[in-house]
C-alpha atoms as a PDB file:
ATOM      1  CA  UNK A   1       0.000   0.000   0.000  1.00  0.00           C
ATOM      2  CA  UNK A   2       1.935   3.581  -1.192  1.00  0.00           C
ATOM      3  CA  UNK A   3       0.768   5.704   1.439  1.00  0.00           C
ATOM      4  CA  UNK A   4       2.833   7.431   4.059  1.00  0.00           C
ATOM      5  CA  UNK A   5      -0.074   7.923   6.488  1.00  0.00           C
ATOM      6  CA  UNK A   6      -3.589   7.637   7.134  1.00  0.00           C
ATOM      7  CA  UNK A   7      -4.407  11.208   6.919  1.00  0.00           C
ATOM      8  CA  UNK A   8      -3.551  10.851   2.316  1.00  0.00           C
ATOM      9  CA  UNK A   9      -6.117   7.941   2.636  1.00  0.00           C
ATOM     10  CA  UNK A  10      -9.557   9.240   0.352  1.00  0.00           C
ATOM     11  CA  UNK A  11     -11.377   7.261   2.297  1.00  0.00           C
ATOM     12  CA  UNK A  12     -10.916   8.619   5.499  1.00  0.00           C
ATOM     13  CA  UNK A  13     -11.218  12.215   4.394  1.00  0.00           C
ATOM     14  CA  UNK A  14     -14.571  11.452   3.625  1.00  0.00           C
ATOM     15  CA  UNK A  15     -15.044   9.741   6.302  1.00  0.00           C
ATOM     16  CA  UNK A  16     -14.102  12.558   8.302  1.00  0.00           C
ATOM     17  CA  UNK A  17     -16.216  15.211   6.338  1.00  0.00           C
ATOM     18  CA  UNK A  18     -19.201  12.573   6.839  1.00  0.00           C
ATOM     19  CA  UNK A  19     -18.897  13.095  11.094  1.00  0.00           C
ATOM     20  CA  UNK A  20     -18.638  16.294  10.704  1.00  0.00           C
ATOM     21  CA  UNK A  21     -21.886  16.815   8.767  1.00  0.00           C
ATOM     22  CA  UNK A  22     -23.246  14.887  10.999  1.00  0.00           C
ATOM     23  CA  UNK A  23     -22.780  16.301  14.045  1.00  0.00           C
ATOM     24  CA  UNK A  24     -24.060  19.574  12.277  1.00  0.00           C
ATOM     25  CA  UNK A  25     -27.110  18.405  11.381  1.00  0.00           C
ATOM     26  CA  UNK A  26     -28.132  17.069  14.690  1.00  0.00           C
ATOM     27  CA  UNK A  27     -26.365  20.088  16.551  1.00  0.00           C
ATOM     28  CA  UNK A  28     -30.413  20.990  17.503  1.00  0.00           C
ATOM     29  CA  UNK A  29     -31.483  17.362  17.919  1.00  0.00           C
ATOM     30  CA  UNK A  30     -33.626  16.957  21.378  1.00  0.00           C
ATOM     31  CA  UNK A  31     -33.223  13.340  21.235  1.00  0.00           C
ATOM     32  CA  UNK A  32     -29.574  13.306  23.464  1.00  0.00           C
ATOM     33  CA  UNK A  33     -29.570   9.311  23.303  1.00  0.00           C
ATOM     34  CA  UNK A  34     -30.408   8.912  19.400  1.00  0.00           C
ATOM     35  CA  UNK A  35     -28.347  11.691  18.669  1.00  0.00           C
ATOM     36  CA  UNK A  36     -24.997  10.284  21.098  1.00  0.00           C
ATOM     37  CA  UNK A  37     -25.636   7.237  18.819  1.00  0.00           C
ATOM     38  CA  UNK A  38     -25.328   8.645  15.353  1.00  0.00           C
ATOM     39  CA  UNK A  39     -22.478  10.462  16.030  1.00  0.00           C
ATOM     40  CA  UNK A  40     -20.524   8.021  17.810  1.00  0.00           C
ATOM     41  CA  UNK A  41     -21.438   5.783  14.749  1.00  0.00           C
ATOM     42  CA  UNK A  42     -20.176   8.494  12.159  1.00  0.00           C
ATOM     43  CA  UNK A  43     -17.131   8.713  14.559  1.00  0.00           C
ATOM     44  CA  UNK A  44     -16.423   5.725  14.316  1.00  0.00           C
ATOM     45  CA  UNK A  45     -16.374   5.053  10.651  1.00  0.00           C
ATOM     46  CA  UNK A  46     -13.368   7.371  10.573  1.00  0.00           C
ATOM     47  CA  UNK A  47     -11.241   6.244  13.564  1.00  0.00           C
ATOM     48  CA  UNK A  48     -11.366   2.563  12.609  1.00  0.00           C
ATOM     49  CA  UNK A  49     -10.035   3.531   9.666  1.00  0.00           C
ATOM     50  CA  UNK A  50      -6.821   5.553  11.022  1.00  0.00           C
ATOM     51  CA  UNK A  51      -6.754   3.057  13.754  1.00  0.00           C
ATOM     52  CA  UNK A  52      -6.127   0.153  11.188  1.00  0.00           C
ATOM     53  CA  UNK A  53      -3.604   1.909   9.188  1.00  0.00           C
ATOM     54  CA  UNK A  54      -2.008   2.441  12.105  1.00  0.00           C
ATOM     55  CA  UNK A  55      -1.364  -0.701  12.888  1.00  0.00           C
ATOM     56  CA  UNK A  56       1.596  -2.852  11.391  1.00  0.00           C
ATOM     57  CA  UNK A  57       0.051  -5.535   9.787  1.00  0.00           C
ATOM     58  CA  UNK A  58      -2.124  -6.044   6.374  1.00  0.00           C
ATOM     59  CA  UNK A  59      -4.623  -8.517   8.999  1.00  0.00           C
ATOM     60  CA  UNK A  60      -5.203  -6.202  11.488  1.00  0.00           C
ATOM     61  CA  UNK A  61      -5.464  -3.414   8.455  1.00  0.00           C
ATOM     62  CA  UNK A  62      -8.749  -5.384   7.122  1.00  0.00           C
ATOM     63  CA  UNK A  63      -9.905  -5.959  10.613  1.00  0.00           C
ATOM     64  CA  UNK A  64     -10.642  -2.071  11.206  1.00  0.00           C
ATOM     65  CA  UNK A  65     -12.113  -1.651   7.705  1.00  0.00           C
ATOM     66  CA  UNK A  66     -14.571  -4.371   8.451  1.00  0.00           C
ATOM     67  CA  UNK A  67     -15.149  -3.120  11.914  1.00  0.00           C
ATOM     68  CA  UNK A  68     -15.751   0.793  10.173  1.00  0.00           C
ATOM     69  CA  UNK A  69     -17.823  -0.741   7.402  1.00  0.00           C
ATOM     70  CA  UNK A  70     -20.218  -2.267  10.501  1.00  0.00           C
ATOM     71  CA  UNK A  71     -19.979   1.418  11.762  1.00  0.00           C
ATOM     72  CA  UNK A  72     -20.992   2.703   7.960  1.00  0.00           C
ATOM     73  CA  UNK A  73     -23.791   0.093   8.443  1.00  0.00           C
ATOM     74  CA  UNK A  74     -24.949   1.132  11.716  1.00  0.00           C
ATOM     75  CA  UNK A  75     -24.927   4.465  11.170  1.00  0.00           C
ATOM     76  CA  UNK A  76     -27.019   3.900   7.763  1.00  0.00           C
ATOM     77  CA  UNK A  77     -29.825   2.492   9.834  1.00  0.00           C
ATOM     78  CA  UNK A  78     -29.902   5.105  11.976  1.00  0.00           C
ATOM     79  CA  UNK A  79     -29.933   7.340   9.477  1.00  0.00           C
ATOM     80  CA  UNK A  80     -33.180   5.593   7.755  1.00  0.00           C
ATOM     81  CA  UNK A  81     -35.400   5.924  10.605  1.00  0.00           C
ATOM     82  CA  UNK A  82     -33.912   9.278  11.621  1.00  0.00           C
ATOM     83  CA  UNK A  83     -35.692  10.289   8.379  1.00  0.00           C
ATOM     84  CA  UNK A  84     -38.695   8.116   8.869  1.00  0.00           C
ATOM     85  CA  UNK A  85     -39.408   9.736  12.336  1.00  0.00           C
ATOM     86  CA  UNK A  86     -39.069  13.405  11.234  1.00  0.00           C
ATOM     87  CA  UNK A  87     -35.547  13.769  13.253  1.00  0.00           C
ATOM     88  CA  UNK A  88     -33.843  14.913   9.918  1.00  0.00           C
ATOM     89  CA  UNK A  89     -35.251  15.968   6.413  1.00  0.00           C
ATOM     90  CA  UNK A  90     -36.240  12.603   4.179  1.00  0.00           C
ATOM     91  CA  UNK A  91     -33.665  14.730   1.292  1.00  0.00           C
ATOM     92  CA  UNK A  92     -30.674  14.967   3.858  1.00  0.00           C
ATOM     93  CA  UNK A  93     -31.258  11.282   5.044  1.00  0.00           C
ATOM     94  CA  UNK A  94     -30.766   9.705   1.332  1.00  0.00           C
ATOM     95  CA  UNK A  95     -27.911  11.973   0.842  1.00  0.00           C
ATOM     96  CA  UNK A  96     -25.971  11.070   3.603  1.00  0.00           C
ATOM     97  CA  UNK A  97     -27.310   7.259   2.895  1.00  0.00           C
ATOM     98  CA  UNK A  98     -25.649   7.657  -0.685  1.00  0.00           C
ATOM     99  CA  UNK A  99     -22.986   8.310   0.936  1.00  0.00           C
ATOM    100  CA  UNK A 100     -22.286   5.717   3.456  1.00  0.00           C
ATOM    101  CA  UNK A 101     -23.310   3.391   0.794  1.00  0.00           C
ATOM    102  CA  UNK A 102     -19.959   4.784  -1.383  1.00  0.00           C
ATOM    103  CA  UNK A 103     -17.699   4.979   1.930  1.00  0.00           C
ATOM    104  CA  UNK A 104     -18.812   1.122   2.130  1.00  0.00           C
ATOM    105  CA  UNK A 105     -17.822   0.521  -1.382  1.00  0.00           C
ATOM    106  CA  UNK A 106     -14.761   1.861  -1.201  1.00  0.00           C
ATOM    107  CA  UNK A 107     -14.023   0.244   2.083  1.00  0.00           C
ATOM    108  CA  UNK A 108     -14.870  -3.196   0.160  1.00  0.00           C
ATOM    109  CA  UNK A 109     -12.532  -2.028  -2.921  1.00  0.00           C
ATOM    110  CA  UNK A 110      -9.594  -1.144   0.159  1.00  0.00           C
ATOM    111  CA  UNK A 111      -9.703  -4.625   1.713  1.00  0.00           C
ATOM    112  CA  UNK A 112      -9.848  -6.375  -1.886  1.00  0.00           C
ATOM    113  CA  UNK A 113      -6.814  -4.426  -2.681  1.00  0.00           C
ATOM    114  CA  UNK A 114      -5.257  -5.096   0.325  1.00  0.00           C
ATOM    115  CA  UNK A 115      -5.533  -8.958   0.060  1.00  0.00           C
ATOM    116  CA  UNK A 116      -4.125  -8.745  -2.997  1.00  0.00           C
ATOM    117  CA  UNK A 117      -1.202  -6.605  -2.381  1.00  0.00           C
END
């Protein structure tokens, strides 16, 4: 893998951008439990990430990309019934479904890559 540190990685830009939108978005949400769960779910996507490139071996690498794709996951749900029960706008919750849907993808394409290399 030609990187130099975790911080170049696409993937976890977006990643990043994607928690912080986040946490805008619900900066006025009432509901302190569903919103502490989105946001440590968005969080998370990102820091598993870092975490795994962090760490010195290809295994443990794909270990934290599976663990922040079950973050991606979780925080897709969320994000479904946040829009379902009027927390957040039916338009932002597809948008930021798109794009935990692509951050998956990509996390899929990263491991694939990484098996091979």
């Amino acid at each position: 893998m030609a990187y130099r540190s975790f911080e170049e990685l696409e993937i976890w830009k977006r990643a990043c951008a994607l928690a912080v939108r986040i946490y805008n978005m619900l900066k006025g949400c009432r509901d302190y439990a569903f919103k502490d769960q989105m946001t440590r779910a968005a969080l998370s996507i990102a820091s598993n990430i870092s975490e795994g490139a962090e760490r010195d071996s290809k295994a443990e690498f794909i270990r934290f990309l599976n663990i922040a794709k079950g973050s991606a996951a979780e925080l897709r749900t969320q994000l479904y019934i946040a829009g379902q029960a009027g927390i957040i706008r039916a338009d932002e919750s597809e948008e930021f479904i798109r794009e935990g849907k692509e951050l998956s993808s990509m996390m899929h394409g990263l491991i694939k890559a990484i098996r091979k290399s």
